[in-house]
N, C-alpha and C. Protein backbone atom coordinates (compact mmCIF):
# COMPACT_ATOMS: atom_id res chain seq x y z
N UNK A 1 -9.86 19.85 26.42
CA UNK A 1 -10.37 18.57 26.00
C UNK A 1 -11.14 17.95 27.16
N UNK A 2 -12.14 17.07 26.89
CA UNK A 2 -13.08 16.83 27.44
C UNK A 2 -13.19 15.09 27.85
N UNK A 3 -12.05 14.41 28.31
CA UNK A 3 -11.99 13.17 28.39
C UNK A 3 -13.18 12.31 29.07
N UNK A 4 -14.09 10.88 28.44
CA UNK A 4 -14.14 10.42 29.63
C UNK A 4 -14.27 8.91 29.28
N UNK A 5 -14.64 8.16 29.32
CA UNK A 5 -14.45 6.62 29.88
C UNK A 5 -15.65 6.15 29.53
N UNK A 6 -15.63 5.11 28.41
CA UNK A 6 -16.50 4.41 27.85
C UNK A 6 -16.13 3.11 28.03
N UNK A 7 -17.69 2.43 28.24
CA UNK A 7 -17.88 1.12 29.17
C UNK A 7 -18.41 0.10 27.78
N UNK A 8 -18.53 -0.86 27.40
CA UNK A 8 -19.29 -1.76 26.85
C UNK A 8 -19.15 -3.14 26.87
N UNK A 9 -20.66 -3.82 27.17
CA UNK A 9 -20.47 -5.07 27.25
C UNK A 9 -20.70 -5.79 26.07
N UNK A 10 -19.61 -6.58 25.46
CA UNK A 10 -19.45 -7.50 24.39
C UNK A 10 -20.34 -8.70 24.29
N UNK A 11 -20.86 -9.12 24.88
CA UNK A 11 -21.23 -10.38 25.21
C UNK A 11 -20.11 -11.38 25.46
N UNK A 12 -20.78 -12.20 25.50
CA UNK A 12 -19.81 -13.98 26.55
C UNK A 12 -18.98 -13.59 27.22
N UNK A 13 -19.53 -12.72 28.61
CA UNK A 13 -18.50 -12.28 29.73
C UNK A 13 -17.77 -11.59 29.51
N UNK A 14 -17.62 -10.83 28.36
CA UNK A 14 -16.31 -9.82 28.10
C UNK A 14 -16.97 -8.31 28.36
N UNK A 15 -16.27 -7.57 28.47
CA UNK A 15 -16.38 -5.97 28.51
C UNK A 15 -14.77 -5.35 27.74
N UNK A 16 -15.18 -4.48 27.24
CA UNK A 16 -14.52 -3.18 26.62
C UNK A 16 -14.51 -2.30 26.97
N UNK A 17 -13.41 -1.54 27.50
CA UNK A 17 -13.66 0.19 27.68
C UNK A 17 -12.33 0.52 27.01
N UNK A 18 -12.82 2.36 26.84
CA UNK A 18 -11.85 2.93 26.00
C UNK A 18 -12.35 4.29 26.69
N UNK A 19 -10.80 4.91 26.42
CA UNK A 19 -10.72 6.88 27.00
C UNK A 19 -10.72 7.45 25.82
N UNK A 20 -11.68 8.54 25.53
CA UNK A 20 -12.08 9.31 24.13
C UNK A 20 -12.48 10.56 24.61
N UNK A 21 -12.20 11.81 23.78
CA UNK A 21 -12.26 13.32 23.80
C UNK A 21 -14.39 12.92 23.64
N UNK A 22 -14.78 13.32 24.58
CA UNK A 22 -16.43 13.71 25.19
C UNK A 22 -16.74 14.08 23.98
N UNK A 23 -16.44 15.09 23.18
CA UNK A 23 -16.69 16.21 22.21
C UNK A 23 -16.61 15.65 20.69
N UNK A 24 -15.81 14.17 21.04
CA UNK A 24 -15.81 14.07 19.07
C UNK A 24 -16.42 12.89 18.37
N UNK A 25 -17.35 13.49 17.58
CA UNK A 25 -18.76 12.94 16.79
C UNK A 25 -18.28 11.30 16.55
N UNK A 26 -17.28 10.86 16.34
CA UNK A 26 -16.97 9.97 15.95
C UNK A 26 -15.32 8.87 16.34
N UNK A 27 -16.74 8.46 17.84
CA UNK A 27 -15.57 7.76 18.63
C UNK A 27 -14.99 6.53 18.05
N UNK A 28 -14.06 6.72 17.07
CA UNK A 28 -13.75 5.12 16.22
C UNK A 28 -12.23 5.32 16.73
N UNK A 29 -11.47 6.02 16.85
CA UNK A 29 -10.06 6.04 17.35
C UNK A 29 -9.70 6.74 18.67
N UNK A 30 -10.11 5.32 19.46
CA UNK A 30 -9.82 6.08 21.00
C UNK A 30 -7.98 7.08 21.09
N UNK A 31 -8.00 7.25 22.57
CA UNK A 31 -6.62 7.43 23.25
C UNK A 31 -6.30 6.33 23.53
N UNK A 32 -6.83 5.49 24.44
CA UNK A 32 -6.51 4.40 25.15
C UNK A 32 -7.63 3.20 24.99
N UNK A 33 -7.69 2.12 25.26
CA UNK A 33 -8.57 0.67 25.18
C UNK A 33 -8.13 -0.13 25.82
N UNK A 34 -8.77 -0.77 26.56
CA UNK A 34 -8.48 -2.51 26.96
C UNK A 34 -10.00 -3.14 26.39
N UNK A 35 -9.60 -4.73 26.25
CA UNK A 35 -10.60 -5.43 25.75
C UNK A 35 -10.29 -6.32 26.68
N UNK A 36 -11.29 -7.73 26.92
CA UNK A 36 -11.58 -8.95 27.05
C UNK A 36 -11.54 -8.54 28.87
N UNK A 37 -11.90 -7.98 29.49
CA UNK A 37 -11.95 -8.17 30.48
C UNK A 37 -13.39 -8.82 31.31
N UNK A 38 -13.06 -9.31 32.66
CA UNK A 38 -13.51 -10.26 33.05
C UNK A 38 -14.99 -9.74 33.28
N UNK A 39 -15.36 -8.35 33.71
CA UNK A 39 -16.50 -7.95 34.50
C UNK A 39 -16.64 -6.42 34.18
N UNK A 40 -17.59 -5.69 34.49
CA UNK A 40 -17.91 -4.55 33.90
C UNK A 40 -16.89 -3.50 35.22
N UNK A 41 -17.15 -4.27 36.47
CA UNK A 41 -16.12 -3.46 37.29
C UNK A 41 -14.68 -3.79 37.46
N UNK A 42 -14.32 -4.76 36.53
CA UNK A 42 -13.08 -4.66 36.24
C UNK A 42 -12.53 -3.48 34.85
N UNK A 43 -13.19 -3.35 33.98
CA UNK A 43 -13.31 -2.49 33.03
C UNK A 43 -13.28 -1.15 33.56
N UNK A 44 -13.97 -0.94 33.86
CA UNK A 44 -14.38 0.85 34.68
C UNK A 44 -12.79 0.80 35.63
N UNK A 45 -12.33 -0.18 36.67
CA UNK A 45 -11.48 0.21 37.39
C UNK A 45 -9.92 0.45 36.51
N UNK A 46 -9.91 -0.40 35.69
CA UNK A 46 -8.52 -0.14 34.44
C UNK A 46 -8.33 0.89 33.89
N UNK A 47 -9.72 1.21 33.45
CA UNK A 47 -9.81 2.62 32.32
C UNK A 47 -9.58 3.67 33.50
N UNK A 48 -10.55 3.96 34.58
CA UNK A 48 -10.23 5.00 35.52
C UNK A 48 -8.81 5.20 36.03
N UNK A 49 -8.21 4.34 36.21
CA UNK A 49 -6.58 3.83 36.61
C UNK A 49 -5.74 4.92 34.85
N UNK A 50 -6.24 4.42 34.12
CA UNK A 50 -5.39 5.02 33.16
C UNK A 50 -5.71 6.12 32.87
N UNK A 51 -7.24 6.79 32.91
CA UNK A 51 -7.59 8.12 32.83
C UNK A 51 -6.63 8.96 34.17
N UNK A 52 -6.38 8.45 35.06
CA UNK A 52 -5.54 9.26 35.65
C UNK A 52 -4.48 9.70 35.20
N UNK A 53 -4.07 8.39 34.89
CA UNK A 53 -2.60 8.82 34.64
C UNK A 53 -2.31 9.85 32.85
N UNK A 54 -3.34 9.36 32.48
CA UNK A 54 -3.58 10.42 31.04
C UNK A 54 -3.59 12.09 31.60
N UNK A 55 -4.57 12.34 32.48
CA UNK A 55 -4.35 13.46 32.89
C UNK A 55 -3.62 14.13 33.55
N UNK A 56 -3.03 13.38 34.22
CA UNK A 56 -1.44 14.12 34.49
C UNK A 56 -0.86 14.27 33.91
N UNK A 57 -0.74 13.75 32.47
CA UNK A 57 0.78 14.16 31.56
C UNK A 57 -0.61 14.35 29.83
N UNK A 58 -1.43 15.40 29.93
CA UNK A 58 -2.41 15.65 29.03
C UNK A 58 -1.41 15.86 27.88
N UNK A 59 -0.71 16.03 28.34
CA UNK A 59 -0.07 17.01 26.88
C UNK A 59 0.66 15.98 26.26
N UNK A 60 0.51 14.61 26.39
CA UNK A 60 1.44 14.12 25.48
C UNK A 60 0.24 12.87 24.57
N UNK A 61 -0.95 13.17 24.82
CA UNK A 61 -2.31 12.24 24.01
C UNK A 61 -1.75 11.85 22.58
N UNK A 62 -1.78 10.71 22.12
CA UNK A 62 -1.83 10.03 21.26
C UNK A 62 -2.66 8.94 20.90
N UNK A 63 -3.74 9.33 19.15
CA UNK A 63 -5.06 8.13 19.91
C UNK A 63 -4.21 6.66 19.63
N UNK A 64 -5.07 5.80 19.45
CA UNK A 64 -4.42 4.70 19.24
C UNK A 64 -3.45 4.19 17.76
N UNK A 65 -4.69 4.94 16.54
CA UNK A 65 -4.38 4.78 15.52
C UNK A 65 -2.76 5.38 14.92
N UNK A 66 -2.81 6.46 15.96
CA UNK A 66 -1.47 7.20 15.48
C UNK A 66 -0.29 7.09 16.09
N UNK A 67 -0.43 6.55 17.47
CA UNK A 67 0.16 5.77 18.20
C UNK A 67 1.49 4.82 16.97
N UNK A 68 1.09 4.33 16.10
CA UNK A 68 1.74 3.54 15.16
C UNK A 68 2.51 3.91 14.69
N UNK A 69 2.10 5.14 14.06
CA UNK A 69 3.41 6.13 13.31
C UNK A 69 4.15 7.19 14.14
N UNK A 70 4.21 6.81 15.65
CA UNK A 70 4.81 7.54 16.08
C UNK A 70 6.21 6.48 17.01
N UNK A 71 7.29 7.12 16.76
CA UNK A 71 8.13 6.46 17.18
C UNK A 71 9.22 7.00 18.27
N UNK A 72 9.44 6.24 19.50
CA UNK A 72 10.23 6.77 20.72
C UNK A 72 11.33 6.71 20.85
């Protein structure tokens, strides 16, 4: 799998990023997301922070959506 780190700016000072498989046509259900953050390099530094830690333990990916029906 081919992870990487998507940036977007919302308008009125906000940014979005989200961690998504590189490879799939239809990024609507990330792995991971944060919203409302303050600055575009606050965004990039959160998501990179969590792409780490995603890749150290790859094997346990869950996107968000399914995240729900899964229980610990």
């Amino acid at each position: 799998m081919n992870l990487r780190v998507r940036v977007v700016h919302c308008g009125n000072h906000r940014w979005y990023a989200d961690i998504d498989d590189a490879d799939d046509p239809q990024p609507d259900d990330p792995f991971w997301y944060v919203d409302n953050c303050r600055s575009q390099r606050d965004a990039l530094e959160i998501a990179c922070g969590q792409l780490r830690s995603l890749a150290a333990d790859a094997t346990s990916l869950i996107r968000v959506q399914e995240a729900r029906l899964v229980t610990v």
